[in-house]
C-alpha atoms as a PDB file:
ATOM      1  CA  UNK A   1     127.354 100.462  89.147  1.00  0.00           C
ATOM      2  CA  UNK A   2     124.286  98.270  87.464  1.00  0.00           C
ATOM      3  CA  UNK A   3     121.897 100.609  86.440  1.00  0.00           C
ATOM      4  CA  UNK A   4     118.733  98.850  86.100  1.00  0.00           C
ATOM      5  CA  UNK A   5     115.459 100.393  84.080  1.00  0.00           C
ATOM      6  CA  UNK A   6     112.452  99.391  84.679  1.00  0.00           C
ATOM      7  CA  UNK A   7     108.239  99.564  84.984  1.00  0.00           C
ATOM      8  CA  UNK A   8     106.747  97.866  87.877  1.00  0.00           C
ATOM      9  CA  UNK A   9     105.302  95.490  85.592  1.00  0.00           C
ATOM     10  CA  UNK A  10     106.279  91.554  85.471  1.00  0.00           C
ATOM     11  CA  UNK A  11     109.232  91.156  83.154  1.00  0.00           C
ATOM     12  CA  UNK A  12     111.276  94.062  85.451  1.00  0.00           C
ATOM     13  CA  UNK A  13     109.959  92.605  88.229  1.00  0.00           C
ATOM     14  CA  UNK A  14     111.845  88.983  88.465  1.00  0.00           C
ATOM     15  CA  UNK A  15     115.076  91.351  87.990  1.00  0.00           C
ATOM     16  CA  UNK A  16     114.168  93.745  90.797  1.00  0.00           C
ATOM     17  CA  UNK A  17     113.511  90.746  93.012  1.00  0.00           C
ATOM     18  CA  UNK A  18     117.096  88.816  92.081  1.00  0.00           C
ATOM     19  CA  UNK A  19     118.843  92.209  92.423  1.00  0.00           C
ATOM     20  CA  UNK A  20     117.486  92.603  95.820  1.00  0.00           C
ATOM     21  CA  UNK A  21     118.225  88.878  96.809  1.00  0.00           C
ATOM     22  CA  UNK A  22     121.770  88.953  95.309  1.00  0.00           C
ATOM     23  CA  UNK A  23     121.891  92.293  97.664  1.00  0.00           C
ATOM     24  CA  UNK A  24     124.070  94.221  95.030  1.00  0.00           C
ATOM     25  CA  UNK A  25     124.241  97.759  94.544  1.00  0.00           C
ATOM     26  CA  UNK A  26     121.875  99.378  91.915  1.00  0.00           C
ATOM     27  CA  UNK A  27     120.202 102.570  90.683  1.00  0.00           C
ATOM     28  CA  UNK A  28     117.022 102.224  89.425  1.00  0.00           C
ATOM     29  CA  UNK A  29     115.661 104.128  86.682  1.00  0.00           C
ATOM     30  CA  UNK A  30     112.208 104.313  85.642  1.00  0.00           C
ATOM     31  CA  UNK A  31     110.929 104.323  82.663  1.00  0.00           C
ATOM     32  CA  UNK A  32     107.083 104.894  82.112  1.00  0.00           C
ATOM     33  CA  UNK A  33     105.704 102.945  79.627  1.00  0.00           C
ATOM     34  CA  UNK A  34     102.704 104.306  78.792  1.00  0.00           C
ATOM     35  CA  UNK A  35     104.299 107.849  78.207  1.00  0.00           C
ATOM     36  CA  UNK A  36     106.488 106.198  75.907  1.00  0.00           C
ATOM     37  CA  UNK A  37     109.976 106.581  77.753  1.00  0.00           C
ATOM     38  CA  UNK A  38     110.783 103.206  76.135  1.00  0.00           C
ATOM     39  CA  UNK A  39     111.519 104.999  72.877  1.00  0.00           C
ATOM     40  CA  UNK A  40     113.625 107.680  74.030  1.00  0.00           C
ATOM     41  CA  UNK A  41     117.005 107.555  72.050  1.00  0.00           C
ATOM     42  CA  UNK A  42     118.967 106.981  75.328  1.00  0.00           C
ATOM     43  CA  UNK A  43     117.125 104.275  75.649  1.00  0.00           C
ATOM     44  CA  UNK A  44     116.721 102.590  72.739  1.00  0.00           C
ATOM     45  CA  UNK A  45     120.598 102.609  72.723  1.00  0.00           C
ATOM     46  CA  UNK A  46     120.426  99.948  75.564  1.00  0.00           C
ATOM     47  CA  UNK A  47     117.637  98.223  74.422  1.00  0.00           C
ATOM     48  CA  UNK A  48     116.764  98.628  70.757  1.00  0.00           C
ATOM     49  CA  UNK A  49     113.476  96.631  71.035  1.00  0.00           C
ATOM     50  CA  UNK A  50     111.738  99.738  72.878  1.00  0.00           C
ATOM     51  CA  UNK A  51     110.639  97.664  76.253  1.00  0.00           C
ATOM     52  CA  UNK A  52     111.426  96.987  80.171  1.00  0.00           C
ATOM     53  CA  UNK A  53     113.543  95.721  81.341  1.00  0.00           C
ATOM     54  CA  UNK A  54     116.912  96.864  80.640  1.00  0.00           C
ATOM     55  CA  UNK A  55     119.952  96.861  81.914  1.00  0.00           C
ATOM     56  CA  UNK A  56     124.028  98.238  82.024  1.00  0.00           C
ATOM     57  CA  UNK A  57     126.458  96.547  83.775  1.00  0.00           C
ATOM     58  CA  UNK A  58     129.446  99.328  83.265  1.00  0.00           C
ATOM     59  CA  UNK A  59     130.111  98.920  79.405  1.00  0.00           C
ATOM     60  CA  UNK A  60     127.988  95.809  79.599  1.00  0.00           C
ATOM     61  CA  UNK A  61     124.009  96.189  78.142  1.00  0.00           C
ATOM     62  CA  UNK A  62     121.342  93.988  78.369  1.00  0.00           C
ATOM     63  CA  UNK A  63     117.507  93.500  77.370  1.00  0.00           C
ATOM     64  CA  UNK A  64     114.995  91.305  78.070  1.00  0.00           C
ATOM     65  CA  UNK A  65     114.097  89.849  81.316  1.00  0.00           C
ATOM     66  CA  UNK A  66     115.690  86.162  80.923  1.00  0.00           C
ATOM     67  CA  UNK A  67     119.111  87.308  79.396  1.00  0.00           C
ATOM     68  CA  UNK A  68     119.374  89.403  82.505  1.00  0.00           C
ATOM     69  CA  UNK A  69     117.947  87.032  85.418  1.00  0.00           C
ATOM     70  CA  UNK A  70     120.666  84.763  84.207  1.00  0.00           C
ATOM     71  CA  UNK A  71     123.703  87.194  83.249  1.00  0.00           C
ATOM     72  CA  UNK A  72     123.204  88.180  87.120  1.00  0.00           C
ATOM     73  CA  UNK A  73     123.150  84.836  88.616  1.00  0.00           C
ATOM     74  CA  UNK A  74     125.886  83.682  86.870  1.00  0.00           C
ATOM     75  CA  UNK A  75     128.068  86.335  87.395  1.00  0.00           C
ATOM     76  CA  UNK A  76     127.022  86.342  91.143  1.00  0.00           C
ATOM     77  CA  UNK A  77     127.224  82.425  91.241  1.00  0.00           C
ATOM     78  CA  UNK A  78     124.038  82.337  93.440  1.00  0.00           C
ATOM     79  CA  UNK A  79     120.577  80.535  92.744  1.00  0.00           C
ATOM     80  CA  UNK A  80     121.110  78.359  90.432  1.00  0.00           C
ATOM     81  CA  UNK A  81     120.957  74.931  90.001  1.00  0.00           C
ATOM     82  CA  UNK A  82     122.953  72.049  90.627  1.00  0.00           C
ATOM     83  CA  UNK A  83     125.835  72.232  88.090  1.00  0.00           C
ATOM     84  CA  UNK A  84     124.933  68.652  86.757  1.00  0.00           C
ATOM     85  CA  UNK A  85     123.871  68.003  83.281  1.00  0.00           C
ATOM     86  CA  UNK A  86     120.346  66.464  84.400  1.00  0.00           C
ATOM     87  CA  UNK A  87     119.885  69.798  86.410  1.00  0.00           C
ATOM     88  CA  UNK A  88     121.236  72.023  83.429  1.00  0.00           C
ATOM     89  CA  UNK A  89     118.762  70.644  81.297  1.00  0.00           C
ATOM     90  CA  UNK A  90     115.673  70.892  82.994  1.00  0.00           C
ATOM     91  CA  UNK A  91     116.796  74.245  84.247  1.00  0.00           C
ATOM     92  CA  UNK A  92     117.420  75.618  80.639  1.00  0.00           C
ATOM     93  CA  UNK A  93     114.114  74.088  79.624  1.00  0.00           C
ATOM     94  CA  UNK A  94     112.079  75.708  82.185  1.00  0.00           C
ATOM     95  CA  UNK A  95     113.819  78.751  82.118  1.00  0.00           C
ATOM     96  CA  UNK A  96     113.182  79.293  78.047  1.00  0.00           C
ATOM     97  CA  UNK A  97     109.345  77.670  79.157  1.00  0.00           C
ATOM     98  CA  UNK A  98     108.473  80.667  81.352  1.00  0.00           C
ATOM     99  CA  UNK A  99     110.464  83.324  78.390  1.00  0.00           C
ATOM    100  CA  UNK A 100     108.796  81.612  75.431  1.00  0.00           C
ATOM    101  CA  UNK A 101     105.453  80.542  76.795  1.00  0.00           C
ATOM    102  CA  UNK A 102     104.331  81.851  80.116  1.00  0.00           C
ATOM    103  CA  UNK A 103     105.488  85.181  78.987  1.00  0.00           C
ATOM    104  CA  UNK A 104     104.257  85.450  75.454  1.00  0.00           C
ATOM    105  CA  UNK A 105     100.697  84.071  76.581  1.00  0.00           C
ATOM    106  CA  UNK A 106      99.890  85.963  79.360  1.00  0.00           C
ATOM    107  CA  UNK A 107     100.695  89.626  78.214  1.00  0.00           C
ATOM    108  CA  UNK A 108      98.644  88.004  74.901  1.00  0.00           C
ATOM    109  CA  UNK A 109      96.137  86.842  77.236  1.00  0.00           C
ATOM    110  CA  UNK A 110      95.792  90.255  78.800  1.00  0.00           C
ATOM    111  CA  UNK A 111      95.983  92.351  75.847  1.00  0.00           C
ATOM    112  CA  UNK A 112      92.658  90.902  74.190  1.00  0.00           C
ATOM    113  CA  UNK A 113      91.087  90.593  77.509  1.00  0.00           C
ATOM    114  CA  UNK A 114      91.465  93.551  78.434  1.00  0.00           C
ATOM    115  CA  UNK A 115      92.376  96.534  75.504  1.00  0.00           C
ATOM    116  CA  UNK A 116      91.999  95.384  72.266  1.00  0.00           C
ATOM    117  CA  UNK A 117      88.893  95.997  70.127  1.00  0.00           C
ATOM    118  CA  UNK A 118      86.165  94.206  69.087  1.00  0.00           C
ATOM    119  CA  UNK A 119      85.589  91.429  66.984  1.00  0.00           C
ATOM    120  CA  UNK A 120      88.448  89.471  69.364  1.00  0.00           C
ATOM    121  CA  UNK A 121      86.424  86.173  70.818  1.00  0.00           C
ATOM    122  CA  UNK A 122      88.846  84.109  69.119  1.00  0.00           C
ATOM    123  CA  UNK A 123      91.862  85.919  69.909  1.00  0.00           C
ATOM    124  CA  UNK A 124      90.406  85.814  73.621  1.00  0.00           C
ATOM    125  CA  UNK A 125      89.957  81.986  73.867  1.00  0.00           C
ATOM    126  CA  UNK A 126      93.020  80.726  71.737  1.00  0.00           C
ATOM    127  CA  UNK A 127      95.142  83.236  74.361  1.00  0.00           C
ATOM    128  CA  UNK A 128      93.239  82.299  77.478  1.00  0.00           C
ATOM    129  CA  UNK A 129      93.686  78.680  76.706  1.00  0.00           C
ATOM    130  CA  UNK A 130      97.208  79.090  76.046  1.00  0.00           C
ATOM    131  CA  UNK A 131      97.933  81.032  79.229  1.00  0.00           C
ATOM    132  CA  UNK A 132      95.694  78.099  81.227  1.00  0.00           C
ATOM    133  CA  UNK A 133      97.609  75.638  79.399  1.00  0.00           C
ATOM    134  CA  UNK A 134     100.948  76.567  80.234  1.00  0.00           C
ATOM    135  CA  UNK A 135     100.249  77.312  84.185  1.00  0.00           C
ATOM    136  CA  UNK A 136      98.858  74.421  84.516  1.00  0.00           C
ATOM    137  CA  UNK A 137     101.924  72.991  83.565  1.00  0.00           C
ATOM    138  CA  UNK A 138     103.688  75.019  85.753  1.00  0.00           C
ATOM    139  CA  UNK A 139     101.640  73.923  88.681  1.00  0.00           C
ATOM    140  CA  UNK A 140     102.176  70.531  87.886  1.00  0.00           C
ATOM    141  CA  UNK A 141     105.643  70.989  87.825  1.00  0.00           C
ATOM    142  CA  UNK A 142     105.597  72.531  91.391  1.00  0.00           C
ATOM    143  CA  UNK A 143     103.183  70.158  92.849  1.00  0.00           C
ATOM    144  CA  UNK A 144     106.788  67.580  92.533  1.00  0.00           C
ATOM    145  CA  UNK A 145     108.790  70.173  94.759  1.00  0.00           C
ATOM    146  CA  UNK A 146     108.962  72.648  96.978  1.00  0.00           C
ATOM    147  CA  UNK A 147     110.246  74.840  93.501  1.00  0.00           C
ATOM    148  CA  UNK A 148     110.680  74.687  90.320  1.00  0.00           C
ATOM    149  CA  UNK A 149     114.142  72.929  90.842  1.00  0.00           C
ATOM    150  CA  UNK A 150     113.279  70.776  93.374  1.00  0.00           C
ATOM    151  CA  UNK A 151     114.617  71.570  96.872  1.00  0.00           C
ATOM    152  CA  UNK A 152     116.653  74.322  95.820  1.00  0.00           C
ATOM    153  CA  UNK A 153     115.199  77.671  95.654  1.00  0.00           C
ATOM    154  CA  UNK A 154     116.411  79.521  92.242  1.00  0.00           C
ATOM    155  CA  UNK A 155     116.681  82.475  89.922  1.00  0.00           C
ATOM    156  CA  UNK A 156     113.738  80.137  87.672  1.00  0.00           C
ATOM    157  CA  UNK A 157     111.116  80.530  90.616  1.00  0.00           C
ATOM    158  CA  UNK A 158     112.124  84.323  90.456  1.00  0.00           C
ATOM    159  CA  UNK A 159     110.810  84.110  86.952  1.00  0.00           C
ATOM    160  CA  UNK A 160     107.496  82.139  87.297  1.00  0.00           C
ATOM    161  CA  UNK A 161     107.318  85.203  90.765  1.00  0.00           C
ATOM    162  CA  UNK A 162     107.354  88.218  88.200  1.00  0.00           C
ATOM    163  CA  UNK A 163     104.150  87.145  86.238  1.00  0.00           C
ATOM    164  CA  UNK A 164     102.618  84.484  88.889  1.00  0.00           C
ATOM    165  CA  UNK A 165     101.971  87.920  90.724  1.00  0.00           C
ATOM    166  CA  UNK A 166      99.474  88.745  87.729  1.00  0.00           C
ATOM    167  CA  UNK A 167      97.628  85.656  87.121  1.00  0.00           C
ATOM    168  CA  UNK A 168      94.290  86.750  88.154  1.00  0.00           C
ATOM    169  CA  UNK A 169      94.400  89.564  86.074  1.00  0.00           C
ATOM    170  CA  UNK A 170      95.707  87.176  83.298  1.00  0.00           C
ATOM    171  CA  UNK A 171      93.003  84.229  84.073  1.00  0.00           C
ATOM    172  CA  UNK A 172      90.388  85.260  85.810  1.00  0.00           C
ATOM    173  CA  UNK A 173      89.543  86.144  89.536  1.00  0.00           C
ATOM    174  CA  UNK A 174      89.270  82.749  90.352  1.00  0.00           C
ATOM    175  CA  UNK A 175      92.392  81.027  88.788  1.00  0.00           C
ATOM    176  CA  UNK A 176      93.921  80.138  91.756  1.00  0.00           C
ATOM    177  CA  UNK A 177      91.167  77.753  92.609  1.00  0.00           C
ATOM    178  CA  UNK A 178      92.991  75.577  90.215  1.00  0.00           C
ATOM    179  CA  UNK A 179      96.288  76.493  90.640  1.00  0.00           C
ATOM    180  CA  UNK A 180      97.138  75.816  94.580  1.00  0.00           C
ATOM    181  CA  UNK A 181     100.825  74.879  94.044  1.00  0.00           C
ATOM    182  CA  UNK A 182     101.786  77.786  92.253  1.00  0.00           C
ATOM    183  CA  UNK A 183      99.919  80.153  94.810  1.00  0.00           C
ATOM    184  CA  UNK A 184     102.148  78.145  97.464  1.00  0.00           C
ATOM    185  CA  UNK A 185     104.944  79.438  95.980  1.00  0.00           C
ATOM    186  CA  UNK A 186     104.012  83.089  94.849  1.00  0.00           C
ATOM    187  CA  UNK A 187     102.617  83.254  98.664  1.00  0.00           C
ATOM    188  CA  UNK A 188     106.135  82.315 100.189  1.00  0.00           C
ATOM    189  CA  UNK A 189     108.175  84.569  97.751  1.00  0.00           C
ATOM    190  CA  UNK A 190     106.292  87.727  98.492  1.00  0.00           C
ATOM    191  CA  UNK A 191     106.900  87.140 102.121  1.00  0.00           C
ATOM    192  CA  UNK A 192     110.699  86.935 101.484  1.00  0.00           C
ATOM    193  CA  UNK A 193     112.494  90.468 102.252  1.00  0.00           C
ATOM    194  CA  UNK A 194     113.549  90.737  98.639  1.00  0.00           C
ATOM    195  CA  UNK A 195     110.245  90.507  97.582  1.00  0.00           C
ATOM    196  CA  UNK A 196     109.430  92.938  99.513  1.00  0.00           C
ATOM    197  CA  UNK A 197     111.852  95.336  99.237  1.00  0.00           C
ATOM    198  CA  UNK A 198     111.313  94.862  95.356  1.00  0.00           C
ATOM    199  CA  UNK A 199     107.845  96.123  95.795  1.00  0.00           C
ATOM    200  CA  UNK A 200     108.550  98.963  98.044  1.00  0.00           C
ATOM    201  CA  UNK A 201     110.953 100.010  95.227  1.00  0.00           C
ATOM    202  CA  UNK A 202     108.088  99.768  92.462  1.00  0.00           C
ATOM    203  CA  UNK A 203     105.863 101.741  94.818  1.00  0.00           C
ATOM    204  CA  UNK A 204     108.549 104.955  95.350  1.00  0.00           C
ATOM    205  CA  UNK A 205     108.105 105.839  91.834  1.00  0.00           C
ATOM    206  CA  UNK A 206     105.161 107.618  90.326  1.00  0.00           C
ATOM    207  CA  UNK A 207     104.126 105.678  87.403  1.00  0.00           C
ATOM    208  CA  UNK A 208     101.203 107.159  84.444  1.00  0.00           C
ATOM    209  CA  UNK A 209      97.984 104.407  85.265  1.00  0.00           C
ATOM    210  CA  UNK A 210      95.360 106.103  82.452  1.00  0.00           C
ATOM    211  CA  UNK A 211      95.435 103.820  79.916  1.00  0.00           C
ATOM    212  CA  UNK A 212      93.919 106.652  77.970  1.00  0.00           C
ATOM    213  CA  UNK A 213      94.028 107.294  73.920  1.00  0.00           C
ATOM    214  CA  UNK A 214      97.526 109.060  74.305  1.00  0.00           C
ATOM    215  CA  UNK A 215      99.270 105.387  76.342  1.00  0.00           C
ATOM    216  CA  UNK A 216      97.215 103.295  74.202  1.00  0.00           C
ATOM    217  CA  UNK A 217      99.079 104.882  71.233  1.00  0.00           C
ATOM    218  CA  UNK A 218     102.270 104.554  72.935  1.00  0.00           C
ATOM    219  CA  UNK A 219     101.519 100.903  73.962  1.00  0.00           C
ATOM    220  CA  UNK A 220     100.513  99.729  71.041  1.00  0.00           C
ATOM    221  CA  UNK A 221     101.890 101.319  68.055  1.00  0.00           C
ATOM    222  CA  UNK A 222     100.851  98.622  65.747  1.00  0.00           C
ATOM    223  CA  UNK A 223      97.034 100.291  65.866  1.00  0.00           C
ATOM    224  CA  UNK A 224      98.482 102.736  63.519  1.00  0.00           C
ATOM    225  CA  UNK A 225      98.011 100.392  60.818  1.00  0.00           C
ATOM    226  CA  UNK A 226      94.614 100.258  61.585  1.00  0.00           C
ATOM    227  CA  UNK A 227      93.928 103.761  60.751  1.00  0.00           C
END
């Protein structure tokens, strides 16, 4: 039986949505964050980098979002791409685009938007820009198809869905103004059952919201230093 471990936050969240649209059995365990489950020793065993998601397949383990999104469609055989070189490659690309960029920037993005302390103007426009930057790109990219691969709806739209759910938080109330095609295709994912169903699983678990002193030091340990 997968066991899958998450936070309803947007890494977990493209796995929760290709585990419901793969329609596989799975117990979901939370793990909250900002209490600092993520550095429990039984945890840590799975995924020794201290963050959701995670995941056991029997004796298999696996961390971070990407490494799972495509362990599962492969060994499912479903939503992928075309199994032609051309469709490889710009599949791979896009893939490691959305784990090394979209990623990366936005939670950056977020972080010195939103929690971290002042002086952090520059942190807040090079991270802003960056975030922009890279969903413009994927815009463009879905302004040439109905998804990311074209025609063919994949596990690499499920992974622009887990943080395309976030972007005004990330850019701004009115980001979508300039960002119609990806809102196309964030609006016809939620409205798929998986989707759905993914959310309704997020929402049966009570998860800590405070971002007060005690999650802020379980968040981000790296203020220590600062003391």
């Amino acid at each position: 039986m997968i066991k899958f471990y998450f936070h309803p936050s947007p890494n977990p969240a493209k796995v929760a949505l290709l585990l419901e649209e793969l329609g596989v059995a799975y117990d979901a365990v939370p793990v909250d964050t900002r209490k600092g489950e993520q550095f429990t020793p039984e945890f840590l065993a799975i995924n020794p980098n201290g963050k959701t998601p995670a995941m056991t397949d029997g004796d298999a383990k696996l961390f971070d979002s990407t490494a799972i999104l495509m362990y599962l469609a492969n060994k499912e055989g479903k939503f992928l791409p075309d199994n032609t070189l051309e469709a490889q490659a710009q599949y791979l690309s896009w893939m490691m685009f959305v784990a090394s960029g979209i990623g990366p920037y936005s939670g950056q993005s977020v972080h010195f938007k939103h929690f971290a302390p002042e002086p952090k103007d520059y942190a807040v426009n090079r991270y802003g820009y960056e975030a922009e930057r890279h969903w413009g790109l994927i815009d463009q990219r879905l302004s040439e198809g109905a998804y990311m691969m074209g025609d063919t709806y994949t596990v690499l739209d499920m992974a622009v869905w887990g943080w395309a759910r976030a972007v005004p938080f990330i850019l701004g109330a009115d980001a979508w103004e300039n960002l119609p095609n990806l809102k196309r295709l964030l609006d016809e994912i939620n409205a798929r059952p998986a989707a759905k169903a993914a959310e309704a699983m997020f929402a049966s678990h009570t998860f800590k919201k405070e971002m007060d002193d005690d999650a802020k030091a379980m968040m981000f340990p790296q203020n220590k230093r600062l003391a």
